[in-house]
PDB file of N, CA and C in Angstrom:
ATOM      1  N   UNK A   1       0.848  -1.179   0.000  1.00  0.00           N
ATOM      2  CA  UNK A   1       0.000   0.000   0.000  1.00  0.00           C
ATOM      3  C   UNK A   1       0.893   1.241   0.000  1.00  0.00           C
ATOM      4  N   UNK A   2       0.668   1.766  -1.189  1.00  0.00           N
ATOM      5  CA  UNK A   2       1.221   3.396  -1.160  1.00  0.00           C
ATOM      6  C   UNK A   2       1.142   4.175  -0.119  1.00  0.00           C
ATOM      7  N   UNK A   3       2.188   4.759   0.695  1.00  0.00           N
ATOM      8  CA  UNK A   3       1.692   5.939   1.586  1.00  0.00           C
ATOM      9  C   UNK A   3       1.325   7.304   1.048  1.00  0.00           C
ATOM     10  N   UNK A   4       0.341   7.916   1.318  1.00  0.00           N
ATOM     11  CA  UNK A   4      -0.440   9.346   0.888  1.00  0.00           C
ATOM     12  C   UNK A   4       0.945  10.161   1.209  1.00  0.00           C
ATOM     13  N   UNK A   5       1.235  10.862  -0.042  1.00  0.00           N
ATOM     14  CA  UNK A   5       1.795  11.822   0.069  1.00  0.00           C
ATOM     15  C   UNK A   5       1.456  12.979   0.902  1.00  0.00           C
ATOM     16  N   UNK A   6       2.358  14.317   1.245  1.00  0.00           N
ATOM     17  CA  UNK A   6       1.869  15.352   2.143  1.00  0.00           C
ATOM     18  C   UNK A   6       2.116  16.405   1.516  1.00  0.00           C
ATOM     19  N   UNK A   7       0.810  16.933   1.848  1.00  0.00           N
ATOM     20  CA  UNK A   7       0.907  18.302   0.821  1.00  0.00           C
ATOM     21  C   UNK A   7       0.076  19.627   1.847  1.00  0.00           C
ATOM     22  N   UNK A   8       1.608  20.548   1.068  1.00  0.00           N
ATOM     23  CA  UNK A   8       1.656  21.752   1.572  1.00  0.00           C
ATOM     24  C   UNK A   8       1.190  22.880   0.830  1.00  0.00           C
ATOM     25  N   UNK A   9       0.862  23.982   1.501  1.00  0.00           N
ATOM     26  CA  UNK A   9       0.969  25.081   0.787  1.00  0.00           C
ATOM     27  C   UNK A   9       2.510  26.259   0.708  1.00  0.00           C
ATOM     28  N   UNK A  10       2.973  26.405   0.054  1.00  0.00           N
ATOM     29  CA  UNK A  10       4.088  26.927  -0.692  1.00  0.00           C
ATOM     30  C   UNK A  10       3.709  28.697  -0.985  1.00  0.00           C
ATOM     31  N   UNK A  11       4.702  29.761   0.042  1.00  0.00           N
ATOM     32  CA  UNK A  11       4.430  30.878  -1.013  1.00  0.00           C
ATOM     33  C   UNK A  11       5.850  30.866  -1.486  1.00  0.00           C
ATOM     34  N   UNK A  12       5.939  31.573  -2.532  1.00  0.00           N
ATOM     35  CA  UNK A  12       6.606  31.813  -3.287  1.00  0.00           C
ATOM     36  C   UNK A  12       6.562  33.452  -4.212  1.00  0.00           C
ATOM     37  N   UNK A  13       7.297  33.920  -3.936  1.00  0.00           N
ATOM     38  CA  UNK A  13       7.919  35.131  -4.868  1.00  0.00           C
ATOM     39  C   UNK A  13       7.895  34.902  -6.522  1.00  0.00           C
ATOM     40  N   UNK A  14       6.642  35.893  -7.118  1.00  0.00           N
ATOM     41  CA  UNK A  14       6.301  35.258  -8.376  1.00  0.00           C
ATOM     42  C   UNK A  14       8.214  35.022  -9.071  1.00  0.00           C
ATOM     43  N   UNK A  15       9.005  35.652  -8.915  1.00  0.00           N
ATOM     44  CA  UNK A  15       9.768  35.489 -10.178  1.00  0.00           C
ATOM     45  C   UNK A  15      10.569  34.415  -9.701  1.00  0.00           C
ATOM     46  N   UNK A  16      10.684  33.672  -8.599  1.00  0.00           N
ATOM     47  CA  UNK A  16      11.453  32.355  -8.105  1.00  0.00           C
ATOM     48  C   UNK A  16      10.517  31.421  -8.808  1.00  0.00           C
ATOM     49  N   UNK A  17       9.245  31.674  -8.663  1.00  0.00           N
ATOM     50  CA  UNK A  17       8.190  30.124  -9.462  1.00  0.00           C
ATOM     51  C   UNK A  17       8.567  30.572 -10.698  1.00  0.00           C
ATOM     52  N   UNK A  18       8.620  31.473 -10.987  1.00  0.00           N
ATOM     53  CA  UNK A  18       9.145  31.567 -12.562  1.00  0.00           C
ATOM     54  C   UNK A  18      10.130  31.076 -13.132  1.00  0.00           C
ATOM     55  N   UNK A  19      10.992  31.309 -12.207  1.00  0.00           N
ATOM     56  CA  UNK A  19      12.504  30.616 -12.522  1.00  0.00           C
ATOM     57  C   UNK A  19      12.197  28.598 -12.373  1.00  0.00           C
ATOM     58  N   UNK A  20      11.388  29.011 -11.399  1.00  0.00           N
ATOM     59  CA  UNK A  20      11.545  27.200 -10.841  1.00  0.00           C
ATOM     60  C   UNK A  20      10.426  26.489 -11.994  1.00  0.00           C
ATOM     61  N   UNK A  21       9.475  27.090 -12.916  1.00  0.00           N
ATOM     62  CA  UNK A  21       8.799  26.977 -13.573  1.00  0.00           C
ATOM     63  C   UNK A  21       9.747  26.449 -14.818  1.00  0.00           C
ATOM     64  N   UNK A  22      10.665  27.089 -15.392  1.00  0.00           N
ATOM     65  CA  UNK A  22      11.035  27.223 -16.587  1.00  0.00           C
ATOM     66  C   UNK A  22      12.440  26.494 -16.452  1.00  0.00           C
ATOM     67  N   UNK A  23      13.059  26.085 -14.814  1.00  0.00           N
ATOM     68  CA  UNK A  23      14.215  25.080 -14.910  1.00  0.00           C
ATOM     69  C   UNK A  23      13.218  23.514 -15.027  1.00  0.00           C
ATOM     70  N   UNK A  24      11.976  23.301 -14.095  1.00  0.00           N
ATOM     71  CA  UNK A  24      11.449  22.323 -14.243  1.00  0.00           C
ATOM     72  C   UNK A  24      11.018  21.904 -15.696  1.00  0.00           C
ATOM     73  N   UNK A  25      10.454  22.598 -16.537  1.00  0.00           N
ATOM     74  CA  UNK A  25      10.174  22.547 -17.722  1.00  0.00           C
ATOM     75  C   UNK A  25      11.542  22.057 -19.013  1.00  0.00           C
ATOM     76  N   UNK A  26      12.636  23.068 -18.784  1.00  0.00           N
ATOM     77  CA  UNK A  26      13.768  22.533 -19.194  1.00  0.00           C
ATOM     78  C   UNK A  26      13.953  21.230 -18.962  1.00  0.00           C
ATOM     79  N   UNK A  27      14.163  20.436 -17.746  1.00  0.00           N
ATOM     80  CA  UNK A  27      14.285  19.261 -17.308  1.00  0.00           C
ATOM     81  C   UNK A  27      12.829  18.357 -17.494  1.00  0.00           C
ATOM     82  N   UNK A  28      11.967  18.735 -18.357  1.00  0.00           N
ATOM     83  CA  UNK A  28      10.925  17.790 -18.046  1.00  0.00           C
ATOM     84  C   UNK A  28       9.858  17.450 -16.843  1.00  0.00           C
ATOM     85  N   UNK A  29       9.681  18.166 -16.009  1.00  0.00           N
ATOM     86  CA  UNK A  29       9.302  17.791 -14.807  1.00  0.00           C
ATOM     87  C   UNK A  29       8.398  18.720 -14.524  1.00  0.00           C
ATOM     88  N   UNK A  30       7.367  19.052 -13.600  1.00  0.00           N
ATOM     89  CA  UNK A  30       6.386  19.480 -13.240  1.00  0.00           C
ATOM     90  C   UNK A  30       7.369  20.360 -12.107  1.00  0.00           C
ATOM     91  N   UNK A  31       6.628  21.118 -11.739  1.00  0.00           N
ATOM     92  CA  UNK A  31       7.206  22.758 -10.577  1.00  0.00           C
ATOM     93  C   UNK A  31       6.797  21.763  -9.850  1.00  0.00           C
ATOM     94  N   UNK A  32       6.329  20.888  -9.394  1.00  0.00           N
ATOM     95  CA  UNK A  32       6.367  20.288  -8.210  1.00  0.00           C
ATOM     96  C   UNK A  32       7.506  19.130  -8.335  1.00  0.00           C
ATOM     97  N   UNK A  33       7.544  18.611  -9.114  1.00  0.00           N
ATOM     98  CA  UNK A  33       8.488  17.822  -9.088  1.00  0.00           C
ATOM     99  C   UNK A  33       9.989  18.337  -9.013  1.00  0.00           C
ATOM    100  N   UNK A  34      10.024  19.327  -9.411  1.00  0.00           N
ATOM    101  CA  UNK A  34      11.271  19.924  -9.054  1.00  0.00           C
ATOM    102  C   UNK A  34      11.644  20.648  -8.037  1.00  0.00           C
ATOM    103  N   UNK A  35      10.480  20.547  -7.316  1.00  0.00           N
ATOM    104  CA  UNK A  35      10.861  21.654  -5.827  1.00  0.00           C
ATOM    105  C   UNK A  35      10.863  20.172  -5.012  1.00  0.00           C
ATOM    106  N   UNK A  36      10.446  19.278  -5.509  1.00  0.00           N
ATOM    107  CA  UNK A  36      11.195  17.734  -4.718  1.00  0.00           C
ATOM    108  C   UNK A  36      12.221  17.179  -4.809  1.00  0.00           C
ATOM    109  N   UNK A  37      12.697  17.179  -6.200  1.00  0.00           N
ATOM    110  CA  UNK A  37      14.106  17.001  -6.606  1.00  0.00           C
ATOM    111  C   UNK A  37      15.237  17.998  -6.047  1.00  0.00           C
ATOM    112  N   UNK A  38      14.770  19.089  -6.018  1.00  0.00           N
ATOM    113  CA  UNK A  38      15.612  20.071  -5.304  1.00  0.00           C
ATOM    114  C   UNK A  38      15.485  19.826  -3.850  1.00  0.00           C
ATOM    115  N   UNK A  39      14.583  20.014  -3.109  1.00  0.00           N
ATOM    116  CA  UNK A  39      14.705  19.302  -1.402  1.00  0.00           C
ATOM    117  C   UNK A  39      15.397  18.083  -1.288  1.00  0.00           C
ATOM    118  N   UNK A  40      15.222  17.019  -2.060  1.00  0.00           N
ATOM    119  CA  UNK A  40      16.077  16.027  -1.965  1.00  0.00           C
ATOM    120  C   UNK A  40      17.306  15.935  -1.728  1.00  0.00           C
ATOM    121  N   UNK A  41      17.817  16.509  -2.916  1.00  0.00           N
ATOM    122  CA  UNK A  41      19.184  17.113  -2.896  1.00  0.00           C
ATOM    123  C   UNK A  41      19.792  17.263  -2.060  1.00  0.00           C
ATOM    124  N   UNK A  42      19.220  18.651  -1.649  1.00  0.00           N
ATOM    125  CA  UNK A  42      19.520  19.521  -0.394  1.00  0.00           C
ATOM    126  C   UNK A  42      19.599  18.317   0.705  1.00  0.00           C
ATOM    127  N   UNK A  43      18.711  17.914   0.416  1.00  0.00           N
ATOM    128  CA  UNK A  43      19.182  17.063   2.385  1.00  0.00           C
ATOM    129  C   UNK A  43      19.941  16.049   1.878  1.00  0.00           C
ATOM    130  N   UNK A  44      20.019  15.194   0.653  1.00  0.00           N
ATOM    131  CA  UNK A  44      20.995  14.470   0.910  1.00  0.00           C
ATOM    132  C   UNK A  44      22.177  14.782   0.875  1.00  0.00           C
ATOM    133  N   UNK A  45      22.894  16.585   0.418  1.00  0.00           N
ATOM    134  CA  UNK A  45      23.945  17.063   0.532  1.00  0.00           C
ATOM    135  C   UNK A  45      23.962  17.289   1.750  1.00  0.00           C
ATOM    136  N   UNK A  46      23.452  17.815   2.639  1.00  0.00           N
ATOM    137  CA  UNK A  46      23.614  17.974   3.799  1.00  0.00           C
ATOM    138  C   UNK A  46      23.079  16.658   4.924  1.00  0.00           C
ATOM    139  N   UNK A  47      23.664  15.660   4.015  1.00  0.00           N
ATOM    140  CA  UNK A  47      23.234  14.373   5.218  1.00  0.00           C
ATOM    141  C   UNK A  47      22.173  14.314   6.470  1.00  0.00           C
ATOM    142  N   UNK A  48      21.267  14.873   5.395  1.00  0.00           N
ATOM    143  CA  UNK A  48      19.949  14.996   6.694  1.00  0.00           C
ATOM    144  C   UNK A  48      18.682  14.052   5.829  1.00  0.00           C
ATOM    145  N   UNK A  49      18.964  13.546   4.990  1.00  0.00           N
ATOM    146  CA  UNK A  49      18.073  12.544   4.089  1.00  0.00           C
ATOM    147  C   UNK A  49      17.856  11.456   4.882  1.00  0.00           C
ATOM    148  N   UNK A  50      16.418  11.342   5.267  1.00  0.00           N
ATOM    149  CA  UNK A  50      15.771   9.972   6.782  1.00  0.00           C
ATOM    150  C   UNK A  50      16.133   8.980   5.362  1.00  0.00           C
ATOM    151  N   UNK A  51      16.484   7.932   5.761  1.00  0.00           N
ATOM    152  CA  UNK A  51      16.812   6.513   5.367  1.00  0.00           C
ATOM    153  C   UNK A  51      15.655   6.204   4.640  1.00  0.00           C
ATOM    154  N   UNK A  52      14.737   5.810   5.685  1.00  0.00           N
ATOM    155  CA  UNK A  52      12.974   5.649   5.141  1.00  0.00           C
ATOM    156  C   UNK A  52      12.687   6.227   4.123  1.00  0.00           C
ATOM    157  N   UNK A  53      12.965   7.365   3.741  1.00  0.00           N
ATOM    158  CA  UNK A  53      12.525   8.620   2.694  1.00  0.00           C
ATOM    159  C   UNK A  53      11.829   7.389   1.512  1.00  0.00           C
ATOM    160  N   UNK A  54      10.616   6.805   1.043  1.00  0.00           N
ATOM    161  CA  UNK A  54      10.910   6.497  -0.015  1.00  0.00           C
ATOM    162  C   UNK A  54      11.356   7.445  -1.182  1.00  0.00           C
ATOM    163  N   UNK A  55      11.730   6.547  -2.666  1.00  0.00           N
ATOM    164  CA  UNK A  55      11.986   6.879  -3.736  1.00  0.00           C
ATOM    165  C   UNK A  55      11.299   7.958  -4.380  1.00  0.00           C
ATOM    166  N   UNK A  56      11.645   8.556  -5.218  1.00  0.00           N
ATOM    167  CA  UNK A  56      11.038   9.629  -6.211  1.00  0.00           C
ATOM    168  C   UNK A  56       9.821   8.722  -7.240  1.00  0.00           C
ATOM    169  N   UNK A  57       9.006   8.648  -7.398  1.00  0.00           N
ATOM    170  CA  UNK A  57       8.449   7.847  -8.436  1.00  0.00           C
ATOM    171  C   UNK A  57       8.543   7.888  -9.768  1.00  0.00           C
ATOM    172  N   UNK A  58       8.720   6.875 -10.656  1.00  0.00           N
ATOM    173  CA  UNK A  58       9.349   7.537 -11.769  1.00  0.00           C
ATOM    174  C   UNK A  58       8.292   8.224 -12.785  1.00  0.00           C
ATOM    175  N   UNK A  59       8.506   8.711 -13.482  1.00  0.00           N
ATOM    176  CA  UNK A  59       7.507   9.501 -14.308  1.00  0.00           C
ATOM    177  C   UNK A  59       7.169   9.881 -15.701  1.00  0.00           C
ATOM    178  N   UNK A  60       6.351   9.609 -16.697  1.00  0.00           N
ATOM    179  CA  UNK A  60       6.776   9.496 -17.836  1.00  0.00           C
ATOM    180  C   UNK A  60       6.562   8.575 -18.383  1.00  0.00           C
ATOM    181  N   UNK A  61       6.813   8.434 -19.693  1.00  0.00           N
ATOM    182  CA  UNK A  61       6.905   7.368 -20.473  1.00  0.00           C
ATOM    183  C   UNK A  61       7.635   6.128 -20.357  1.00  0.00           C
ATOM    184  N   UNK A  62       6.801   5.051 -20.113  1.00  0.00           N
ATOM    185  CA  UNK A  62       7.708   3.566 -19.887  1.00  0.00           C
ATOM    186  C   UNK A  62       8.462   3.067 -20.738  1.00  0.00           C
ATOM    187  N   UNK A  63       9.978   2.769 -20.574  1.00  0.00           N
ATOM    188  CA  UNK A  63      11.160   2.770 -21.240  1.00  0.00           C
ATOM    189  C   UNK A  63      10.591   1.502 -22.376  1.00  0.00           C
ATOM    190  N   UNK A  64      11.366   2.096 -23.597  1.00  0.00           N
ATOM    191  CA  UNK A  64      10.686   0.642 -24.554  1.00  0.00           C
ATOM    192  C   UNK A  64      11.183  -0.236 -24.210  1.00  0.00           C
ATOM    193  N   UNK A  65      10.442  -2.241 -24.549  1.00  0.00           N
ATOM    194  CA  UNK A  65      10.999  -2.866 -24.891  1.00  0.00           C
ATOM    195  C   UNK A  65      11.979  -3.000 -25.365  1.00  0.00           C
ATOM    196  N   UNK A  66      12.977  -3.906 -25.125  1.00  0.00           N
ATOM    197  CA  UNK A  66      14.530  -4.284 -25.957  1.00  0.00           C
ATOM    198  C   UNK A  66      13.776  -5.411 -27.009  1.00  0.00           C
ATOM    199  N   UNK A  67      13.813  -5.267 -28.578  1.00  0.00           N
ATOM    200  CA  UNK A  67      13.444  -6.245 -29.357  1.00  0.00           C
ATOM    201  C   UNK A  67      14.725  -7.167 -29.672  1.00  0.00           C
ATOM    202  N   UNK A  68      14.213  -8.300 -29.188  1.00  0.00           N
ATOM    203  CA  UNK A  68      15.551  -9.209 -29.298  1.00  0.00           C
ATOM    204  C   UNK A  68      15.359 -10.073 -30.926  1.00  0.00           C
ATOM    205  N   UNK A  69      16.810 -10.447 -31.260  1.00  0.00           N
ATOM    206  CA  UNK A  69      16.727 -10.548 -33.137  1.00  0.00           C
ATOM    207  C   UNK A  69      15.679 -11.706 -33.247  1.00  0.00           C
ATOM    208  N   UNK A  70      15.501 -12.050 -34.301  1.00  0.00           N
ATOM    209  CA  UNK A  70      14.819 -12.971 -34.592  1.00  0.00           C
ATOM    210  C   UNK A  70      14.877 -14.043 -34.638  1.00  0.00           C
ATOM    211  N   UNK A  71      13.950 -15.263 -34.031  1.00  0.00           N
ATOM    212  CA  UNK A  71      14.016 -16.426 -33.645  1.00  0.00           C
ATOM    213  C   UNK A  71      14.966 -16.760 -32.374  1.00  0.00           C
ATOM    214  N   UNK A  72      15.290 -15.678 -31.086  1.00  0.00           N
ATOM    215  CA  UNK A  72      15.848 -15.722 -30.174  1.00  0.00           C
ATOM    216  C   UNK A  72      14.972 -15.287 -29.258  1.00  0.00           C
ATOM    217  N   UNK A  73      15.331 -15.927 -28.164  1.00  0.00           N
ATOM    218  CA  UNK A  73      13.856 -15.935 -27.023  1.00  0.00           C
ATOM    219  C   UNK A  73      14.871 -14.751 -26.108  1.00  0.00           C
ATOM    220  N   UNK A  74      14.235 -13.655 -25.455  1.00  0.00           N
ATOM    221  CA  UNK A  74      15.130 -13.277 -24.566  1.00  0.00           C
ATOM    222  C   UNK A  74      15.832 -13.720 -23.301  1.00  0.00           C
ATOM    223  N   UNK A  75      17.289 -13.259 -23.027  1.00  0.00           N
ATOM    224  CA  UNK A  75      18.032 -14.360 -22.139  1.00  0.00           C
ATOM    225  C   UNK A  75      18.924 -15.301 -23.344  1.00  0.00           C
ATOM    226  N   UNK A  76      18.478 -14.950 -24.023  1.00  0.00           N
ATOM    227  CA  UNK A  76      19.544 -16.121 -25.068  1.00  0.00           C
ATOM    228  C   UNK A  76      20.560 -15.525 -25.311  1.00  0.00           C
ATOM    229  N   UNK A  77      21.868 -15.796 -25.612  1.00  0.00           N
ATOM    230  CA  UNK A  77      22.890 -15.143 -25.810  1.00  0.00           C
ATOM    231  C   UNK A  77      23.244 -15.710 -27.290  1.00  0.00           C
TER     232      UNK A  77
END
């Protein structure tokens, strides 16, 4: 069972969401996802990242299949 995420309210100085708008976007990611990726960071640079923390979830498009050649089952070398 998934644990419910926690959600805050955030102010922010329009031209920092702006900025944080348009680095998240560069990188693909939602302004929220990048003000997580960035907290992350931060604490795991400063070794304050709880162990427990789960993972980031991944996001996006599911990586393709590897098509293996023909008449080879995958695992075959």
């Amino acid at each position: 069972m998934a644990t419910e995420r926690k959600k805050i309210l955030l102010r922010l100085d329009p031209a920092v969401h702006d900025a944080l708008a348009r680095w998240a976007s560069d990188e693909l990611r939602s302004t929220n996802a990048q003000i997580e990726f960035l907290l992350r960071r931060a604490l795991t640079e400063a070794a304050r990242m709880p162990g427990d923390a789960a993972r980031l979830p991944r996001r996006g498009r599911p990586p393709k299949a590897r098509l293996e050649p023909e008449g080879q089952e995958p695992g075959d070398s």
